[in-house]
C-alpha atoms as a PDB file:
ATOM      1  CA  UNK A   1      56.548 -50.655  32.631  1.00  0.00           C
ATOM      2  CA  UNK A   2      56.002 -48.774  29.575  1.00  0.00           C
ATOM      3  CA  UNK A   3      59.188 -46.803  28.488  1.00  0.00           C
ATOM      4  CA  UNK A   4      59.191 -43.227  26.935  1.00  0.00           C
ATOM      5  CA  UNK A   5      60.811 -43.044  23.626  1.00  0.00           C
ATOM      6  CA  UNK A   6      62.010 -39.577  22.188  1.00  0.00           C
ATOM      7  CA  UNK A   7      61.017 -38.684  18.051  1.00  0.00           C
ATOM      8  CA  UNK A   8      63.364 -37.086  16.345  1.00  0.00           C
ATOM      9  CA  UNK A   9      61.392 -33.808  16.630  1.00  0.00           C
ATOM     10  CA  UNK A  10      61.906 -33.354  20.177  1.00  0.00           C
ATOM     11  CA  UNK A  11      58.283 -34.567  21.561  1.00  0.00           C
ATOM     12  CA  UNK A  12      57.760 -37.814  23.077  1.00  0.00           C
ATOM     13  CA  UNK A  13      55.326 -40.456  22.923  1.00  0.00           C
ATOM     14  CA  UNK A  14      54.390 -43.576  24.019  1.00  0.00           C
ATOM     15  CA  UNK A  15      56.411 -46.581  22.634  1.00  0.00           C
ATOM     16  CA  UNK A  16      53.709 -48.723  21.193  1.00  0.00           C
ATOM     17  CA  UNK A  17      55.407 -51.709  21.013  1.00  0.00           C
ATOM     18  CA  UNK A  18      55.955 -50.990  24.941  1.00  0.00           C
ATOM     19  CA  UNK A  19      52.616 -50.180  25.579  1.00  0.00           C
ATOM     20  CA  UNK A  20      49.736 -48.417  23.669  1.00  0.00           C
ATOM     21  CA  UNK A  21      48.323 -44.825  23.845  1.00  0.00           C
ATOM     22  CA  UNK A  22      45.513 -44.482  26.251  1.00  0.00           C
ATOM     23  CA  UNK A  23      42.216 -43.237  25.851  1.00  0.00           C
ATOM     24  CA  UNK A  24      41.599 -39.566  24.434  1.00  0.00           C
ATOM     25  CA  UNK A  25      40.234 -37.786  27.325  1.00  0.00           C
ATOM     26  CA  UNK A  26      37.381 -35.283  28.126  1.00  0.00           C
ATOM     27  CA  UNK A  27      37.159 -31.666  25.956  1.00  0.00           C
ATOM     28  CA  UNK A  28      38.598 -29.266  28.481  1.00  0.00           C
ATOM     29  CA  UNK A  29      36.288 -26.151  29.271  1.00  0.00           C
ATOM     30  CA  UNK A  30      35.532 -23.330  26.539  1.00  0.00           C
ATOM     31  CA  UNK A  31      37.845 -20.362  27.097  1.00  0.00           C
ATOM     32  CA  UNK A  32      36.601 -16.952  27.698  1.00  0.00           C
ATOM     33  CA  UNK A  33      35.843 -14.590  25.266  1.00  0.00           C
ATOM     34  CA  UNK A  34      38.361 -12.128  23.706  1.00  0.00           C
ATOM     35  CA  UNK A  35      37.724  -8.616  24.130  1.00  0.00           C
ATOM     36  CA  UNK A  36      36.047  -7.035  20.839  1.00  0.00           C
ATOM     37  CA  UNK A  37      38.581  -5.379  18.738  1.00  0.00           C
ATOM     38  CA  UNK A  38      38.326  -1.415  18.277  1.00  0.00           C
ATOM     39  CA  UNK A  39      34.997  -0.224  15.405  1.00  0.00           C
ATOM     40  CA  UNK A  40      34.646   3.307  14.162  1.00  0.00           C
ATOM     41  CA  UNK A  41      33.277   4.785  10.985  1.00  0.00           C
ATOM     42  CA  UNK A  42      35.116   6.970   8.496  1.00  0.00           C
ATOM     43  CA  UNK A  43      34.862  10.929   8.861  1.00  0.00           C
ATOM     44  CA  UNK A  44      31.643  11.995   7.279  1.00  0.00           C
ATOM     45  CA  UNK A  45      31.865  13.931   3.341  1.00  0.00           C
ATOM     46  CA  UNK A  46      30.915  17.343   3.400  1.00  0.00           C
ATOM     47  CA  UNK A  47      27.218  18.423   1.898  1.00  0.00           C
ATOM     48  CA  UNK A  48      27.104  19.251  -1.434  1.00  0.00           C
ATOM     49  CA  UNK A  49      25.292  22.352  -2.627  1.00  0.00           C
ATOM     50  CA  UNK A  50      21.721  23.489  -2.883  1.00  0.00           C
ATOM     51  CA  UNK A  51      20.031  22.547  -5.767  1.00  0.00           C
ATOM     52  CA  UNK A  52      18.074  25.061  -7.632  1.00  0.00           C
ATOM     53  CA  UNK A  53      14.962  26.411  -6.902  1.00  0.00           C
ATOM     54  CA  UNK A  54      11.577  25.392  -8.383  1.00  0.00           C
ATOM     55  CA  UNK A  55       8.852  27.491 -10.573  1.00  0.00           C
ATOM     56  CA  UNK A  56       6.501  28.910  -8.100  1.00  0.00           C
ATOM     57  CA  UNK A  57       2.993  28.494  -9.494  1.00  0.00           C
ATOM     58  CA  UNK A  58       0.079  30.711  -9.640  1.00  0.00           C
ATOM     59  CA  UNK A  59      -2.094  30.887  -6.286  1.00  0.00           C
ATOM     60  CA  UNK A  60      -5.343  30.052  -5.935  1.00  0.00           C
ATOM     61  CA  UNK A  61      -8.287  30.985  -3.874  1.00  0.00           C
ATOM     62  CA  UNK A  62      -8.336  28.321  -1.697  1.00  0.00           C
ATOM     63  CA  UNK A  63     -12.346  29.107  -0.666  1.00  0.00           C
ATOM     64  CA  UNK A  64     -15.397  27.670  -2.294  1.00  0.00           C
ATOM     65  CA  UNK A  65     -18.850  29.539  -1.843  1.00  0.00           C
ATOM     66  CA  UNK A  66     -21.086  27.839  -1.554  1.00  0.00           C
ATOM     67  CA  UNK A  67     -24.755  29.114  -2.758  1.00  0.00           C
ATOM     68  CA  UNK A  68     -27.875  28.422  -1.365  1.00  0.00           C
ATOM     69  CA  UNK A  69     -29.824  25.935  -2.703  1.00  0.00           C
ATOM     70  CA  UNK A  70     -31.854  26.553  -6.057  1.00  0.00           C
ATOM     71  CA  UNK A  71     -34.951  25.272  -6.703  1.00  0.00           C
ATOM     72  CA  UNK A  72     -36.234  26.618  -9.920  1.00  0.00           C
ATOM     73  CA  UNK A  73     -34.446  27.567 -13.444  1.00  0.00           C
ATOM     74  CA  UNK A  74     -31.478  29.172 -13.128  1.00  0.00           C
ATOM     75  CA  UNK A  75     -28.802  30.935 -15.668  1.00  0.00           C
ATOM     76  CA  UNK A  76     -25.092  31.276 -14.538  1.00  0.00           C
ATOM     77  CA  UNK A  77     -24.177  34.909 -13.666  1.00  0.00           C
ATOM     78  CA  UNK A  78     -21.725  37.061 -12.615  1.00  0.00           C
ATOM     79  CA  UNK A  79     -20.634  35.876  -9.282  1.00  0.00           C
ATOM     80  CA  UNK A  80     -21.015  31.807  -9.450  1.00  0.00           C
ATOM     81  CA  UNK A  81     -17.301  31.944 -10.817  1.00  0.00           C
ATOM     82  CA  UNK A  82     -15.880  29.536  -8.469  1.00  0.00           C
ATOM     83  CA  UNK A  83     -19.032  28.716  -6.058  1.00  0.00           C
ATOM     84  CA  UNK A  84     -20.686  25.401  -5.338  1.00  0.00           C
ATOM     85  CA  UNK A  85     -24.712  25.686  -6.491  1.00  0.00           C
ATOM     86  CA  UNK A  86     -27.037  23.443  -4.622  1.00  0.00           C
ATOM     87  CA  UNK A  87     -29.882  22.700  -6.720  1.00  0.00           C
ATOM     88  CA  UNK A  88     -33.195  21.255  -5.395  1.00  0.00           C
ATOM     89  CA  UNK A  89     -36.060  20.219  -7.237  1.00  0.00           C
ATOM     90  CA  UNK A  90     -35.962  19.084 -11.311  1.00  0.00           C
ATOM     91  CA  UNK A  91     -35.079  22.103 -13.886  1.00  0.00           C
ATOM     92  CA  UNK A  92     -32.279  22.976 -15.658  1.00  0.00           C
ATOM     93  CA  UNK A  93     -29.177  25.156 -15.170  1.00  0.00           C
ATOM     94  CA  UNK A  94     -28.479  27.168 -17.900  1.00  0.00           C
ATOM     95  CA  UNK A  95     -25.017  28.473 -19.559  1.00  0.00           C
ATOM     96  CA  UNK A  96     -25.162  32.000 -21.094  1.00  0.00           C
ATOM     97  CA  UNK A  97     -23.373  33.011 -24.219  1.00  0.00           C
ATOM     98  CA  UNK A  98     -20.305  35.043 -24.362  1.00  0.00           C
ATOM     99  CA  UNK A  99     -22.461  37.899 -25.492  1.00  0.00           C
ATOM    100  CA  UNK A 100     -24.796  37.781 -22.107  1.00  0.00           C
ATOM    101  CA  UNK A 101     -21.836  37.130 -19.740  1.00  0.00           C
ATOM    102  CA  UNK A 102     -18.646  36.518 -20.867  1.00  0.00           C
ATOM    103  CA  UNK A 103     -16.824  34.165 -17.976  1.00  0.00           C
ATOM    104  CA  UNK A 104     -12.709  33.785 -18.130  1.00  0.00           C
ATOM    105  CA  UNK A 105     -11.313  31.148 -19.821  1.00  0.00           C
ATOM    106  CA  UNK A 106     -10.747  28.607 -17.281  1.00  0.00           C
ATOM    107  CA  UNK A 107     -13.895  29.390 -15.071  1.00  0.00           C
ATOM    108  CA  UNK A 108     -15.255  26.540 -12.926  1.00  0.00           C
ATOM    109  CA  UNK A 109     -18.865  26.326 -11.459  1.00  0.00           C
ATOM    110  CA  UNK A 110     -19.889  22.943  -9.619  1.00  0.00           C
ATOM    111  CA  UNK A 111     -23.513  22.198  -9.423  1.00  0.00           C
ATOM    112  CA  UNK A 112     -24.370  19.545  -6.521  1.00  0.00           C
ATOM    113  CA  UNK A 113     -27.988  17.456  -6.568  1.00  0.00           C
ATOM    114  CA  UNK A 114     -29.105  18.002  -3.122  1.00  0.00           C
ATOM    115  CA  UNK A 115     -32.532  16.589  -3.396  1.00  0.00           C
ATOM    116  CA  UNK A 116     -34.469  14.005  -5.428  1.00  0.00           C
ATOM    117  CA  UNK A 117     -35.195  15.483  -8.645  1.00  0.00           C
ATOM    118  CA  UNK A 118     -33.271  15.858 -11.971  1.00  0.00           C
ATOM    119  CA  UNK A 119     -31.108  18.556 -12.878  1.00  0.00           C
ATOM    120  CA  UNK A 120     -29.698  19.420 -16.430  1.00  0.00           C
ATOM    121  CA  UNK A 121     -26.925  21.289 -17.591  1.00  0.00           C
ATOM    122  CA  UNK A 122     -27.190  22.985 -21.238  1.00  0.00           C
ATOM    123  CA  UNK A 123     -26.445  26.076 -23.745  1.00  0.00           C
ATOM    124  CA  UNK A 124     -29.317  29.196 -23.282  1.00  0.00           C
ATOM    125  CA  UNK A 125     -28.386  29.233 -26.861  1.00  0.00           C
ATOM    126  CA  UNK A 126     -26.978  25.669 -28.004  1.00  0.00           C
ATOM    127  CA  UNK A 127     -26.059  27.156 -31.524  1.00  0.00           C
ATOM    128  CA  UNK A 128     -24.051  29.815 -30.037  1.00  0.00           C
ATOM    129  CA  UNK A 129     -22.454  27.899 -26.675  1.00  0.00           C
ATOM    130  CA  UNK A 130     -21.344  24.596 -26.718  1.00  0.00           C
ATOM    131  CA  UNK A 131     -21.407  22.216 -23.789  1.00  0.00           C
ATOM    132  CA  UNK A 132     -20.252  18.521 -23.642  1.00  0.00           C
ATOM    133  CA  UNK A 133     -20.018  15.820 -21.084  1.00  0.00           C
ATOM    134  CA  UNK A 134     -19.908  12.176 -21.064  1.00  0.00           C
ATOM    135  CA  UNK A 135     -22.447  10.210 -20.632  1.00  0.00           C
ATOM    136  CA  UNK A 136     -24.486  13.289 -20.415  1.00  0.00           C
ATOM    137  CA  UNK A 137     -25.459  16.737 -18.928  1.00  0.00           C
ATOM    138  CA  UNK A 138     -27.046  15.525 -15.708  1.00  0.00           C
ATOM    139  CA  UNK A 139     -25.814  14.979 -12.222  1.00  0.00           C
ATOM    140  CA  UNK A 140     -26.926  11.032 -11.523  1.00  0.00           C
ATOM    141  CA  UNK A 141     -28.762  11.105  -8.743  1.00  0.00           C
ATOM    142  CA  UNK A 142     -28.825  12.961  -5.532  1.00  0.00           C
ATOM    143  CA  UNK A 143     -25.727  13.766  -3.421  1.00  0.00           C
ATOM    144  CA  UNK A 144     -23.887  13.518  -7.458  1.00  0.00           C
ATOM    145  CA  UNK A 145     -21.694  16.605  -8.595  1.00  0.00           C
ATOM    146  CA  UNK A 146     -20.707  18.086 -11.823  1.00  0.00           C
ATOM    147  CA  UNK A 147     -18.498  20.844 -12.579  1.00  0.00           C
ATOM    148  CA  UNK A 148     -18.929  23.413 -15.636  1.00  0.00           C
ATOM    149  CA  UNK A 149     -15.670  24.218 -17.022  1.00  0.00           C
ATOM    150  CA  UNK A 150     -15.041  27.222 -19.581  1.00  0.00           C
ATOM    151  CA  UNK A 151     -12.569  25.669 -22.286  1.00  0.00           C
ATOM    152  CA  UNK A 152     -13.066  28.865 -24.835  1.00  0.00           C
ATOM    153  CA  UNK A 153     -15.491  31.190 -26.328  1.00  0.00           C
ATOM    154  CA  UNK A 154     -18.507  29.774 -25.713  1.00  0.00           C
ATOM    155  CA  UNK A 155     -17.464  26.247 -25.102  1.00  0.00           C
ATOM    156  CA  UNK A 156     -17.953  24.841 -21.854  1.00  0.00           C
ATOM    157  CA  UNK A 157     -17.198  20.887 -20.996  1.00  0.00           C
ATOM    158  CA  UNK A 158     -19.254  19.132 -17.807  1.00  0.00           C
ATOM    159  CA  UNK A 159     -17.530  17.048 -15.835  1.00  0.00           C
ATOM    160  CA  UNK A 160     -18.427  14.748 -12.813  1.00  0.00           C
ATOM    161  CA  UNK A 161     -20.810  12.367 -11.663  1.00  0.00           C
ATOM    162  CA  UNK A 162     -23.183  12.274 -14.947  1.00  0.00           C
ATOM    163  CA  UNK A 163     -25.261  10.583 -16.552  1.00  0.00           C
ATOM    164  CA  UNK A 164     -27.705  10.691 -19.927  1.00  0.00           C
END
């Protein structure tokens, strides 16, 4: 029979001149879980202050009139300031001069092609009122838009859906 010899640190083993360690046996069964340990967050930093307040800006009427379709020649008047002109049909729409009707500074008109035909935008008196636009002073086609913008005396710029 195998004897049991004692190691100087107290444990004992098998002797293996007496006979030889046995097998290593089966992994014993996973433990249970430990408990999870205490979580928390810090106390939450006060608000700082209110920043400063912003510019308000200049309000704006926030309506469009729209006009009722014209058909024939027409020159800007007192009144279209801000309003949405249908035009039907192919004529022109016609800026006055300063001297006629003197619009703010700023003034916008929109002209909308409702129908088929071609309308154009221009000076009643070129060499007194300037108007530009790029490609042109036309709406493009039906259902296209341009707005008439006063930049300064008697010069206007076109804007939109244009063409030559």
């Amino acid at each position: 029979m195998a004897q049991l010899k004692a190691y100087n640190n107290g444990t004992s083993a098998w002797d293996p001149v007496l006979g030889g360690q046995g097998p290593i046996g089966p992994t014993g069964p996973t433990g249970s879980t430990g408990s999870t340990g205490p979580s928390g967050t810090g106390p939450t930093g006060s608000t700082g202050p209110t920043g400063p307040g912003g510019a308000t800006g200049p309000s704006g009427d926030s309506t469009l009139t729209v006009m009722t379709a014209k058909t024939s020649a027409y020159t800007l008047a007192s009144g279209d300031e801000g309003s949405l002109i249908q035009a039907n049909g192919t004529f022109t729409i016609s800026i006055p001069t300063d001297a006629s009707f003197n619009f703010a500074v700023g003034t916008q008109i929109s002209i909308l092609n409702i129908g088929s035909g071609v309308i154009t935008l221009a000076a009643v008196t070129p060499g007194t009122t300037t108007v530009n636009g790029t490609p042109g002073l036309k709406p493009r086609t039906q259902w296209s838009a341009a707005t008439a913008i006063k930049l300064s005396a008697n010069n206007w710029v076109i804007v939109g859906d244009l063409a030559a």
